[in-house]
Structure formats: C-alpha cells, structure tokens
PDB file of N, CA and C in Angstrom:
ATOM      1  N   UNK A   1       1.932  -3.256  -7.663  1.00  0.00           N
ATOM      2  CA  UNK A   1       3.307  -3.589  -7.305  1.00  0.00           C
ATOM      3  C   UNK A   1       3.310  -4.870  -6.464  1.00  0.00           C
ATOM      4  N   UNK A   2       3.998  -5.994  -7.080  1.00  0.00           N
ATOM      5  CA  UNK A   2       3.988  -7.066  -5.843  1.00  0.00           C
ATOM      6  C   UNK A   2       5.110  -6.733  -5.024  1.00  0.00           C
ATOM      7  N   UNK A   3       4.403  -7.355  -4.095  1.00  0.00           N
ATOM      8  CA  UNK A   3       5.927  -7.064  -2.995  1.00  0.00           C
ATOM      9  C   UNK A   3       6.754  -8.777  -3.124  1.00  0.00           C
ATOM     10  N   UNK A   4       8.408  -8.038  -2.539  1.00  0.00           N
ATOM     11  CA  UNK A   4       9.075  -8.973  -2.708  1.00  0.00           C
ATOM     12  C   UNK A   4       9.026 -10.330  -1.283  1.00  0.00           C
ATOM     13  N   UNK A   5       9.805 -11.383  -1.065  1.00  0.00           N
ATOM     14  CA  UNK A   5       9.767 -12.084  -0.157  1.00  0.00           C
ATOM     15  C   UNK A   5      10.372 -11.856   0.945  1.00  0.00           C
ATOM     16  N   UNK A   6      11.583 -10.865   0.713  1.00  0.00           N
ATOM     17  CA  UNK A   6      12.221 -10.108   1.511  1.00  0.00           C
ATOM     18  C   UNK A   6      11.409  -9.019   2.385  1.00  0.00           C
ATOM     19  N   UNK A   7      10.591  -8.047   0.936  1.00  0.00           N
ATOM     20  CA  UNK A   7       9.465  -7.360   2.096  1.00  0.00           C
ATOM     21  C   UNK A   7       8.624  -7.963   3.288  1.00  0.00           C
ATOM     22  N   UNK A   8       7.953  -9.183   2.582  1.00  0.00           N
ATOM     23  CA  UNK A   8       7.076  -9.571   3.904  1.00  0.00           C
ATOM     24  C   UNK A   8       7.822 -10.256   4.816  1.00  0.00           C
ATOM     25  N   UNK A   9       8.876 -10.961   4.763  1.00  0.00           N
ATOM     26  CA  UNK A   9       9.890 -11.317   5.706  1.00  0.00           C
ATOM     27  C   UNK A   9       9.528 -10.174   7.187  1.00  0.00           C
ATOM     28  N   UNK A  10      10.442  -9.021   6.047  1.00  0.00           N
ATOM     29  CA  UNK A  10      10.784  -7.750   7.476  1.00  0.00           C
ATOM     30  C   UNK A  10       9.192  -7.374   7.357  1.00  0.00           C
ATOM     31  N   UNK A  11       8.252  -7.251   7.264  1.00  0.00           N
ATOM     32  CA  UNK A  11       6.800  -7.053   7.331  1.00  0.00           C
ATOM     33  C   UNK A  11       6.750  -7.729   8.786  1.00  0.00           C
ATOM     34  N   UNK A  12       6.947  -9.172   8.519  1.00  0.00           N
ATOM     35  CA  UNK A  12       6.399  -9.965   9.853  1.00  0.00           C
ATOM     36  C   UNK A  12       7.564  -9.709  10.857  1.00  0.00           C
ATOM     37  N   UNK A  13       8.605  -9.541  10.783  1.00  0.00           N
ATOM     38  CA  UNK A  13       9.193  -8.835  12.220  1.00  0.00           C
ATOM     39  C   UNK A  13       8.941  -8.263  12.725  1.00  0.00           C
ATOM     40  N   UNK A  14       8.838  -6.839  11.703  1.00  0.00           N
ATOM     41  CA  UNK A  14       8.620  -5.567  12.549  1.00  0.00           C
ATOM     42  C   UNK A  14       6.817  -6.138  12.938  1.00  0.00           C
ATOM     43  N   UNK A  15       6.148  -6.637  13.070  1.00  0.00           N
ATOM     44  CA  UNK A  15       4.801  -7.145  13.635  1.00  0.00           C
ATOM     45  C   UNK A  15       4.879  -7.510  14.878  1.00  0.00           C
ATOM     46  N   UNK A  16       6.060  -8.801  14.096  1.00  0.00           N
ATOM     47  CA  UNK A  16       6.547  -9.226  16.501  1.00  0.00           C
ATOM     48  C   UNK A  16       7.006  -8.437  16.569  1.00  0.00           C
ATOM     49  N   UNK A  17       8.186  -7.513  16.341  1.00  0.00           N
ATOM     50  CA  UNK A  17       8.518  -6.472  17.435  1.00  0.00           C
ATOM     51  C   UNK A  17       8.384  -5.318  17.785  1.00  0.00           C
ATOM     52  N   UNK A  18       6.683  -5.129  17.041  1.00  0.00           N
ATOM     53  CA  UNK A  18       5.991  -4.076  17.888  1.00  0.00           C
ATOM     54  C   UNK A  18       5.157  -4.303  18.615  1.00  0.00           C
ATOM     55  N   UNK A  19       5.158  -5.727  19.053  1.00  0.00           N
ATOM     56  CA  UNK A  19       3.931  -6.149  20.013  1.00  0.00           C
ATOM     57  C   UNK A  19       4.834  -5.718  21.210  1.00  0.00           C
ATOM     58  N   UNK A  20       4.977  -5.339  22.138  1.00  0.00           N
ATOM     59  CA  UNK A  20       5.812  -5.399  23.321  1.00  0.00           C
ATOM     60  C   UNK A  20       5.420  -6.324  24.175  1.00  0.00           C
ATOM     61  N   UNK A  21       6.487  -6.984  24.317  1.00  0.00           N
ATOM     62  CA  UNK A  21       6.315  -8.185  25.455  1.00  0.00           C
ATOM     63  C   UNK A  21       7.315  -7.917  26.575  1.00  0.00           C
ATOM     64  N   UNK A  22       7.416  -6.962  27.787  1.00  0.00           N
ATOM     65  CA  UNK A  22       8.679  -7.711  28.551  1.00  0.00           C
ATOM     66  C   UNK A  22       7.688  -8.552  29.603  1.00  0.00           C
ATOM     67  N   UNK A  23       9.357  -9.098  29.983  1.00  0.00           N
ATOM     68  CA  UNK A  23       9.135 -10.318  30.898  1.00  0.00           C
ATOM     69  C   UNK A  23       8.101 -10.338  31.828  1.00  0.00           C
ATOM     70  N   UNK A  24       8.062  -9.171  32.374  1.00  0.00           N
ATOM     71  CA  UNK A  24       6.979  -9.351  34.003  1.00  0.00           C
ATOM     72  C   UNK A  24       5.420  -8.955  33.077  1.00  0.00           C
ATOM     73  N   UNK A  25       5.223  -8.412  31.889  1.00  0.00           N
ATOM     74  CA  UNK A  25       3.748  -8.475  31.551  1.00  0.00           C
ATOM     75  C   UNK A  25       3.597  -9.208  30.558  1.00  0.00           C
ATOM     76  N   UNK A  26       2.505 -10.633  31.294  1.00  0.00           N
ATOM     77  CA  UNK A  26       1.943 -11.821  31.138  1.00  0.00           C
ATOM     78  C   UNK A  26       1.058 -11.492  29.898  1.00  0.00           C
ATOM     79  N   UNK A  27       0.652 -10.257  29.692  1.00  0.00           N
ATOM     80  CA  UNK A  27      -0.441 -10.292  28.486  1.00  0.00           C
ATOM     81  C   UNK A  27       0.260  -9.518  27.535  1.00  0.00           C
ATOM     82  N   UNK A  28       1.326  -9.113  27.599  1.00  0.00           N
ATOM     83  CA  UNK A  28       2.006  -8.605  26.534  1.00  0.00           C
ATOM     84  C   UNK A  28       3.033 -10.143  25.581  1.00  0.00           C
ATOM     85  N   UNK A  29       3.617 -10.774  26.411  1.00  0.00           N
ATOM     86  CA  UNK A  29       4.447 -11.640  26.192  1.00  0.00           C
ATOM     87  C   UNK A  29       3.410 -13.000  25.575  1.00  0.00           C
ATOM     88  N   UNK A  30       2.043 -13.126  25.903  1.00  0.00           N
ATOM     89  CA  UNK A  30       0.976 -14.002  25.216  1.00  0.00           C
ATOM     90  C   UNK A  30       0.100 -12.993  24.104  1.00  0.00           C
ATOM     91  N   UNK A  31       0.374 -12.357  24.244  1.00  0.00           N
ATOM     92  CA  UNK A  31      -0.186 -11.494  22.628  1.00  0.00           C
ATOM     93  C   UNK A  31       0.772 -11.405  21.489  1.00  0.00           C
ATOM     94  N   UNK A  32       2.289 -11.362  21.771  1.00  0.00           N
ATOM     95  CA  UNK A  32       3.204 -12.393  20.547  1.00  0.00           C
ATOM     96  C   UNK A  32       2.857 -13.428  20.480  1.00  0.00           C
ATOM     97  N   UNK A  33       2.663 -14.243  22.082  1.00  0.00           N
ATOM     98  CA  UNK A  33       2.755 -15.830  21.362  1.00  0.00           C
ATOM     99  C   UNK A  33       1.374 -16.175  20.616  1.00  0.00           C
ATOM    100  N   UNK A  34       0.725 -15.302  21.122  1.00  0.00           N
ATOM    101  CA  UNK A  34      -0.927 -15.427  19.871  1.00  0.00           C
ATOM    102  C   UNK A  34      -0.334 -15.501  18.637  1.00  0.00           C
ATOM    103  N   UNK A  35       0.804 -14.336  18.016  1.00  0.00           N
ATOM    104  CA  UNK A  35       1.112 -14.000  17.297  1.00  0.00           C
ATOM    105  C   UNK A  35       2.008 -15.157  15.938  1.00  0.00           C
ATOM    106  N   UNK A  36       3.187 -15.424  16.960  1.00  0.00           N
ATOM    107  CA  UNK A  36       4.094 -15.754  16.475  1.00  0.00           C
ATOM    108  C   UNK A  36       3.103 -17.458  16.568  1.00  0.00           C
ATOM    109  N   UNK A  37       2.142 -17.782  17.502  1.00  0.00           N
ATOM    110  CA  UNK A  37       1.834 -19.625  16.909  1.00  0.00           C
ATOM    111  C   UNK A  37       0.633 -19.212  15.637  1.00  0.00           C
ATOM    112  N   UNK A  38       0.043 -18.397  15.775  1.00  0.00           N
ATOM    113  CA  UNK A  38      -0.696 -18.001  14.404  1.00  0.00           C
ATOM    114  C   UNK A  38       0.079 -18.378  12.991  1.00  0.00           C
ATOM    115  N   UNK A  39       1.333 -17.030  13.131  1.00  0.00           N
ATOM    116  CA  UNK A  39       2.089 -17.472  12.059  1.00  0.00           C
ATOM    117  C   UNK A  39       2.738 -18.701  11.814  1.00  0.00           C
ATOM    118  N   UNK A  40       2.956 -19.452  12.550  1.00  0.00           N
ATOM    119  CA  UNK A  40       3.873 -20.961  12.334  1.00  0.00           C
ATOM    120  C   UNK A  40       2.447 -21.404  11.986  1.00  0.00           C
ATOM    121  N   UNK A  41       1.300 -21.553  12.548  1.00  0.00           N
ATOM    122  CA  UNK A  41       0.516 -22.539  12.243  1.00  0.00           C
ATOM    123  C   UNK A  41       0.075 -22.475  10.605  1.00  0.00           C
ATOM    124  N   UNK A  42      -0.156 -21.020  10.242  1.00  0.00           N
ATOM    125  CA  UNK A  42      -0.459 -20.313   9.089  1.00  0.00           C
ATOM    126  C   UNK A  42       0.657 -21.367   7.801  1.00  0.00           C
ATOM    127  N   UNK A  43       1.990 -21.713   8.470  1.00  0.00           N
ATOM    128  CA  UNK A  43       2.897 -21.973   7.600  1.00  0.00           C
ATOM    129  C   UNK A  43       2.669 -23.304   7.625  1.00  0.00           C
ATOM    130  N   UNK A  44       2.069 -24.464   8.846  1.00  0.00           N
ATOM    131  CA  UNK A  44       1.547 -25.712   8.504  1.00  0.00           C
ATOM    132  C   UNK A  44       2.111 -26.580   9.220  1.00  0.00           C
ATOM    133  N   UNK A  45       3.288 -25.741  10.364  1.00  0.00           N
ATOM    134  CA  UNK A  45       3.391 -26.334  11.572  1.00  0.00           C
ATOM    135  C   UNK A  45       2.693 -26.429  12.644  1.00  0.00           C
ATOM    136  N   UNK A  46       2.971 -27.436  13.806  1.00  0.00           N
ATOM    137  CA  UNK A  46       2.031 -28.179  14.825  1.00  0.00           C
ATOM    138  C   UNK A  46       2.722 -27.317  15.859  1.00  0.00           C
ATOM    139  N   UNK A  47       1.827 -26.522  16.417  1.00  0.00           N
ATOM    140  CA  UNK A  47       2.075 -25.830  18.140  1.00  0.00           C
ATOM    141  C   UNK A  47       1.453 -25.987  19.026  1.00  0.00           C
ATOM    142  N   UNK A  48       2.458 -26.096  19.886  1.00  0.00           N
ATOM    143  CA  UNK A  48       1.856 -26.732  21.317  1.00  0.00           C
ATOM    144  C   UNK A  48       2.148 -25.626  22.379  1.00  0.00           C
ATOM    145  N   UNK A  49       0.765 -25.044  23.301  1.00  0.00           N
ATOM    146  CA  UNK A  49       1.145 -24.203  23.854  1.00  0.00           C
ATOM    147  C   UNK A  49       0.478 -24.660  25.119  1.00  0.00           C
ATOM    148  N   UNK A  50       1.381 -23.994  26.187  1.00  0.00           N
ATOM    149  CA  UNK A  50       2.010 -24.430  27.855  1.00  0.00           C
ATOM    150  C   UNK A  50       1.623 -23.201  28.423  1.00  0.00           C
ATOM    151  N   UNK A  51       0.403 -23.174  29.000  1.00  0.00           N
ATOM    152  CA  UNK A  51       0.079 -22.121  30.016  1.00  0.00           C
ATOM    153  C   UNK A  51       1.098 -21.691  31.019  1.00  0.00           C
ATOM    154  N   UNK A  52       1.566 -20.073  31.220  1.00  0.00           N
ATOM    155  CA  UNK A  52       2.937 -19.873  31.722  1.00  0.00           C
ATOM    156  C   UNK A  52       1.878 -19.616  33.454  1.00  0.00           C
ATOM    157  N   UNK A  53       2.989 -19.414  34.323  1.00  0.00           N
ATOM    158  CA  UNK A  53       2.984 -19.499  35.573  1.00  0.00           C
ATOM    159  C   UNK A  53       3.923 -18.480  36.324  1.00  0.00           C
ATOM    160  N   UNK A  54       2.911 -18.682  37.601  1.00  0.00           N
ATOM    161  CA  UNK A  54       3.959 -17.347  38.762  1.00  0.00           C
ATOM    162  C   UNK A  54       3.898 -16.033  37.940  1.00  0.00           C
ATOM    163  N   UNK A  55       2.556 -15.949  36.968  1.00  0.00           N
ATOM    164  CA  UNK A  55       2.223 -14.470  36.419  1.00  0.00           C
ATOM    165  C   UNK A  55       3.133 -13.999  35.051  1.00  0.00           C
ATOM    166  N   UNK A  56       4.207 -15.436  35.001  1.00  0.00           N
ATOM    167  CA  UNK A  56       4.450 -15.206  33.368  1.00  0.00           C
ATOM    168  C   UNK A  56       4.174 -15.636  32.083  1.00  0.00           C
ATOM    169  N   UNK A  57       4.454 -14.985  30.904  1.00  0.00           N
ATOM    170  CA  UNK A  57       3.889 -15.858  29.780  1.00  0.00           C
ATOM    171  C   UNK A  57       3.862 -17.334  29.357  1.00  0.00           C
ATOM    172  N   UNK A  58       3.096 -17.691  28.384  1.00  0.00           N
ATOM    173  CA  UNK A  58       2.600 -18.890  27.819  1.00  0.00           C
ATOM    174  C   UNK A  58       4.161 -18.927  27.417  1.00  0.00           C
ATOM    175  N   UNK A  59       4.563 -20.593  27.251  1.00  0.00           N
ATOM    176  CA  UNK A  59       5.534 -21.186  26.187  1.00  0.00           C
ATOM    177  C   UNK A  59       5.284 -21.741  24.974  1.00  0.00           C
ATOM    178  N   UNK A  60       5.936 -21.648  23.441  1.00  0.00           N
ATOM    179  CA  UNK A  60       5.627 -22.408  23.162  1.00  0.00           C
ATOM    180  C   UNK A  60       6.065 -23.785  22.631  1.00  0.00           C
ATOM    181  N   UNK A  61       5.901 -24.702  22.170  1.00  0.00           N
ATOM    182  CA  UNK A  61       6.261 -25.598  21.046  1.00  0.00           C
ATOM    183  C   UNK A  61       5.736 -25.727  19.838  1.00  0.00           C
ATOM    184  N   UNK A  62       6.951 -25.871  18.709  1.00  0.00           N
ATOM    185  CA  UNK A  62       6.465 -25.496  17.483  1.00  0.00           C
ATOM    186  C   UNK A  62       7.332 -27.069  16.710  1.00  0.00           C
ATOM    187  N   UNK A  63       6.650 -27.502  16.126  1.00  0.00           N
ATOM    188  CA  UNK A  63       7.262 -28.936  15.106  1.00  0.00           C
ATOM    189  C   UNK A  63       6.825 -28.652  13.592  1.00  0.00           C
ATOM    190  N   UNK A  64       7.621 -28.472  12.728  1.00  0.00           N
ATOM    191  CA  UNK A  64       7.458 -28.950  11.404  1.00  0.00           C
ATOM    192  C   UNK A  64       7.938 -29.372  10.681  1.00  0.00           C
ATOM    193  N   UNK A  65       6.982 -29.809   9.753  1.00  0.00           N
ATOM    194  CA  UNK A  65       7.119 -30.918   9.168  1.00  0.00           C
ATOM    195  C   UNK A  65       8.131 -30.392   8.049  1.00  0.00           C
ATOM    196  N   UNK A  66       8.542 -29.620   7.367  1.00  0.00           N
ATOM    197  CA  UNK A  66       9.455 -29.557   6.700  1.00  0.00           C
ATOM    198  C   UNK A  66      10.737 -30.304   6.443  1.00  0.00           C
ATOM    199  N   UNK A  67      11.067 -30.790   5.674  1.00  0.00           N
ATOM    200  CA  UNK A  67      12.844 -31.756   5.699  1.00  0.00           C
ATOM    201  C   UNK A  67      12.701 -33.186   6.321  1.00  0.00           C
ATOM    202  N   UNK A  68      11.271 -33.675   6.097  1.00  0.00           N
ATOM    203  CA  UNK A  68      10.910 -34.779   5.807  1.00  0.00           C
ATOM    204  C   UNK A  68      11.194 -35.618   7.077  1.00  0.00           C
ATOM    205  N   UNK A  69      11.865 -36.964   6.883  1.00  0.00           N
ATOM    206  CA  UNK A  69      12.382 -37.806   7.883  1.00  0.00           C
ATOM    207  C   UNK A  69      13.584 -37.278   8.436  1.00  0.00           C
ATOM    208  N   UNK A  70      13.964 -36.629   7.580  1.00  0.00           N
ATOM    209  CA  UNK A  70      15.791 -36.689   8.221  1.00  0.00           C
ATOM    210  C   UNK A  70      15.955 -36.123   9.693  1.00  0.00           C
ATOM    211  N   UNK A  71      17.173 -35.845  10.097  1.00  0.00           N
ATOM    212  CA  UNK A  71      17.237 -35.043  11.034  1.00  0.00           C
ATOM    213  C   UNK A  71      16.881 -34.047  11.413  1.00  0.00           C
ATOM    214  N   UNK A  72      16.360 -33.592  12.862  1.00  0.00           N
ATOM    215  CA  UNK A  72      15.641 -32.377  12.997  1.00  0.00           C
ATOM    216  C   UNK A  72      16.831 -31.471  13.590  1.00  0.00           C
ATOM    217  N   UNK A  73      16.669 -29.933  13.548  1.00  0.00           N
ATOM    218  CA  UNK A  73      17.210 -28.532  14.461  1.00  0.00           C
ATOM    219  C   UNK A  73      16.657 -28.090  15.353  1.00  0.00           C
ATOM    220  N   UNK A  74      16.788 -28.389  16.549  1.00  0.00           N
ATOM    221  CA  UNK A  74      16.500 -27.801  17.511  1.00  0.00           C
ATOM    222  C   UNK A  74      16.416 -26.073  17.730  1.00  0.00           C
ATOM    223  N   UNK A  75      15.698 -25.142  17.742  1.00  0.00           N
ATOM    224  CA  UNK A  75      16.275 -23.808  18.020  1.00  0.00           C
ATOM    225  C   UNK A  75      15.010 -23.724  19.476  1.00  0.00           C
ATOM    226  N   UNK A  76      15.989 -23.152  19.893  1.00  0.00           N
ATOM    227  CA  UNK A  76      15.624 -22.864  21.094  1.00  0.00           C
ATOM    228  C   UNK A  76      15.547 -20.970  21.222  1.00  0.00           C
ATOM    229  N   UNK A  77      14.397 -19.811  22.055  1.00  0.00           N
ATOM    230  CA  UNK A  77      14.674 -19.250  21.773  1.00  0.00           C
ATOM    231  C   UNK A  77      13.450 -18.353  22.934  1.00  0.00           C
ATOM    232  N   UNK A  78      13.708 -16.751  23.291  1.00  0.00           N
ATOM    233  CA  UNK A  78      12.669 -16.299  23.944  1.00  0.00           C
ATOM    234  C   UNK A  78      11.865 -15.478  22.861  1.00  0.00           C
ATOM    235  N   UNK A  79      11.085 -14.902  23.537  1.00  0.00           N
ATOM    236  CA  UNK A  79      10.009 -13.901  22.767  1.00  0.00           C
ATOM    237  C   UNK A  79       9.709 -12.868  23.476  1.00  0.00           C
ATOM    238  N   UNK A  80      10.189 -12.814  24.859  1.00  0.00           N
ATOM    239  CA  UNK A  80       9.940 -11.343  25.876  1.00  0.00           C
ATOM    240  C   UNK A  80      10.900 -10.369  25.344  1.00  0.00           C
ATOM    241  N   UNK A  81      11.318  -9.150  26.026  1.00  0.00           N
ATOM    242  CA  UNK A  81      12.216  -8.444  25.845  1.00  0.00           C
ATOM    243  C   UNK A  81      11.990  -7.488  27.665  1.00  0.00           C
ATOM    244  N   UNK A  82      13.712  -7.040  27.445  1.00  0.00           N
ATOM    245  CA  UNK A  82      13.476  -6.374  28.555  1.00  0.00           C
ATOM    246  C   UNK A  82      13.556  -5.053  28.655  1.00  0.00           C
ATOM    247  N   UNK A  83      12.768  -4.744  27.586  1.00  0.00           N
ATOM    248  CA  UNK A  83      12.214  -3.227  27.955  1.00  0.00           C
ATOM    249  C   UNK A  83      11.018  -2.948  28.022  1.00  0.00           C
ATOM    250  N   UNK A  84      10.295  -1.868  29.359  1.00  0.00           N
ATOM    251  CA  UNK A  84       9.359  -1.774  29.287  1.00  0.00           C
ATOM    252  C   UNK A  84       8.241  -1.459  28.462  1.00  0.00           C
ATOM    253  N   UNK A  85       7.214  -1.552  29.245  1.00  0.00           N
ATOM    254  CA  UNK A  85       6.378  -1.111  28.132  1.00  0.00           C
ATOM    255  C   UNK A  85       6.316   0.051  28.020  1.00  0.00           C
ATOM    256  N   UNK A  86       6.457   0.426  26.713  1.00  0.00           N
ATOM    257  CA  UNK A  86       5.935   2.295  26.001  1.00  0.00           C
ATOM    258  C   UNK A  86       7.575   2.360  25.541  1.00  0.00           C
ATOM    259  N   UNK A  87       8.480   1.689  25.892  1.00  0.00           N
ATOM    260  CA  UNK A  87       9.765   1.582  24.689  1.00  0.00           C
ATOM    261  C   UNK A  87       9.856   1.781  23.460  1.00  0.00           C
ATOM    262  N   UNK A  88       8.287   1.480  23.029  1.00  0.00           N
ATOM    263  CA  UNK A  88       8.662   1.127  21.234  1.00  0.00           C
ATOM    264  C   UNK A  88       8.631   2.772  21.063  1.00  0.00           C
ATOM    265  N   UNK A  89       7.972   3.540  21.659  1.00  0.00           N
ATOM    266  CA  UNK A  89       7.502   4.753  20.875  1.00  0.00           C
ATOM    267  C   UNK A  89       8.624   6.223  20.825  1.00  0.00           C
ATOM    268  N   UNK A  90      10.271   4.778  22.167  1.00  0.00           N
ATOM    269  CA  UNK A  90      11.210   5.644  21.921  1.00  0.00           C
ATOM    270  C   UNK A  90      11.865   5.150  21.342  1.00  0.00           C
ATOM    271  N   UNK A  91      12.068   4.005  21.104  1.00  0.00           N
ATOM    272  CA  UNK A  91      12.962   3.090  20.050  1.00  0.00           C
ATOM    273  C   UNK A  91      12.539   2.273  19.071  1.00  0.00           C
ATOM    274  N   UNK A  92      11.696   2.837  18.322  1.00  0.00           N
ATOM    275  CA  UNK A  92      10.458   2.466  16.907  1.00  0.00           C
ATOM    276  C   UNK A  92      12.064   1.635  16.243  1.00  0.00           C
ATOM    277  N   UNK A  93      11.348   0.529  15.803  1.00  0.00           N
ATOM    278  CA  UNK A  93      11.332  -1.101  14.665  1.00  0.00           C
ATOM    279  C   UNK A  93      12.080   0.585  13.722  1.00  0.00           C
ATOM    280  N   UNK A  94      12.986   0.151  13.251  1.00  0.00           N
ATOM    281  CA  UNK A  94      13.831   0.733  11.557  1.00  0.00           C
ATOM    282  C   UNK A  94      14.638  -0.634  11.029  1.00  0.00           C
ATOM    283  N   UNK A  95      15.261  -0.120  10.147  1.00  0.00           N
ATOM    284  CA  UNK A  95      16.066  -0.874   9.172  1.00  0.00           C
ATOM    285  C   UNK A  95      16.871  -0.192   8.766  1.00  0.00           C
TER     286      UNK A  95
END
C-alpha cells in the first residue's frame, strides 16, 4: 500500500507533537528543534541554529531556496507548548 502525501504530512506532525517541549524544559524544546531542523534540512533548506539562554531552548533559522529570486514569506513561529510534561499521555495527537 503506498501511502498518500496527506498521510506523511499528518505522520510528521503528530512526530513534532509528540515530542513535548514546554517552555521552561530546555531539552525538551531542543529535541523538536533537533527535529523539526532535521526535517527542513532533509527538504534542502539552510538552518541556522542560536544556542538558547537563561536555561531556554535553541532558536531556529530556516531559508529556502524554493520560489527562486522572487519575493520571500516571512513566517515567524514557536515550537514550545505550554503544557507540561507527561500531557501527551492525557491529551494523545488524534485527528
């Protein structure tokens, strides 16, 4: 059975959002960003990552090259969440 593009889409979500990251744990919130610059890099974009501080996570920057010269989109965006950790196992990733 191949899977569709839609499957691995929600495949790689539910991935980040069972890593738990909240804000105050530094190694939860850099084990997405392991995550999530893996996958951009995987896709053939350039990431730039910013050692975080005062005990919080890494930032990152992500550029690609996609859509050529023209104008670029800015998205701006977090990757923590603010629920603690052991949340997921009361509020498990569905669809």
């Amino acid at each position: 059975m191949t899977k569709t593009r839609e499957s691995d889409l929600l495949d790689g979500i539910q991935a980040w959002v069972e890593i738990e990251s909240q804000t105050a744990d530094a190694a939860g919130v850099n084990a997405l960003m392991d995550h999530v610059a893996a996958d951009f890099q995987n896709a053939g974009a350039h990431v730039t990552r910013t050692v975080g501080s005062d005990g919080f996570g890494d930032h990152l920057s992500i550029a690609a090259p996609w859509g050529g010269d023209g104008p670029g989109i800015l998205v701006l965006c977090h990757l923590d969440t603010v629920h603690p950790k052991g949340t997921i196992e009361e509020l498990p990733f569905s669809i």
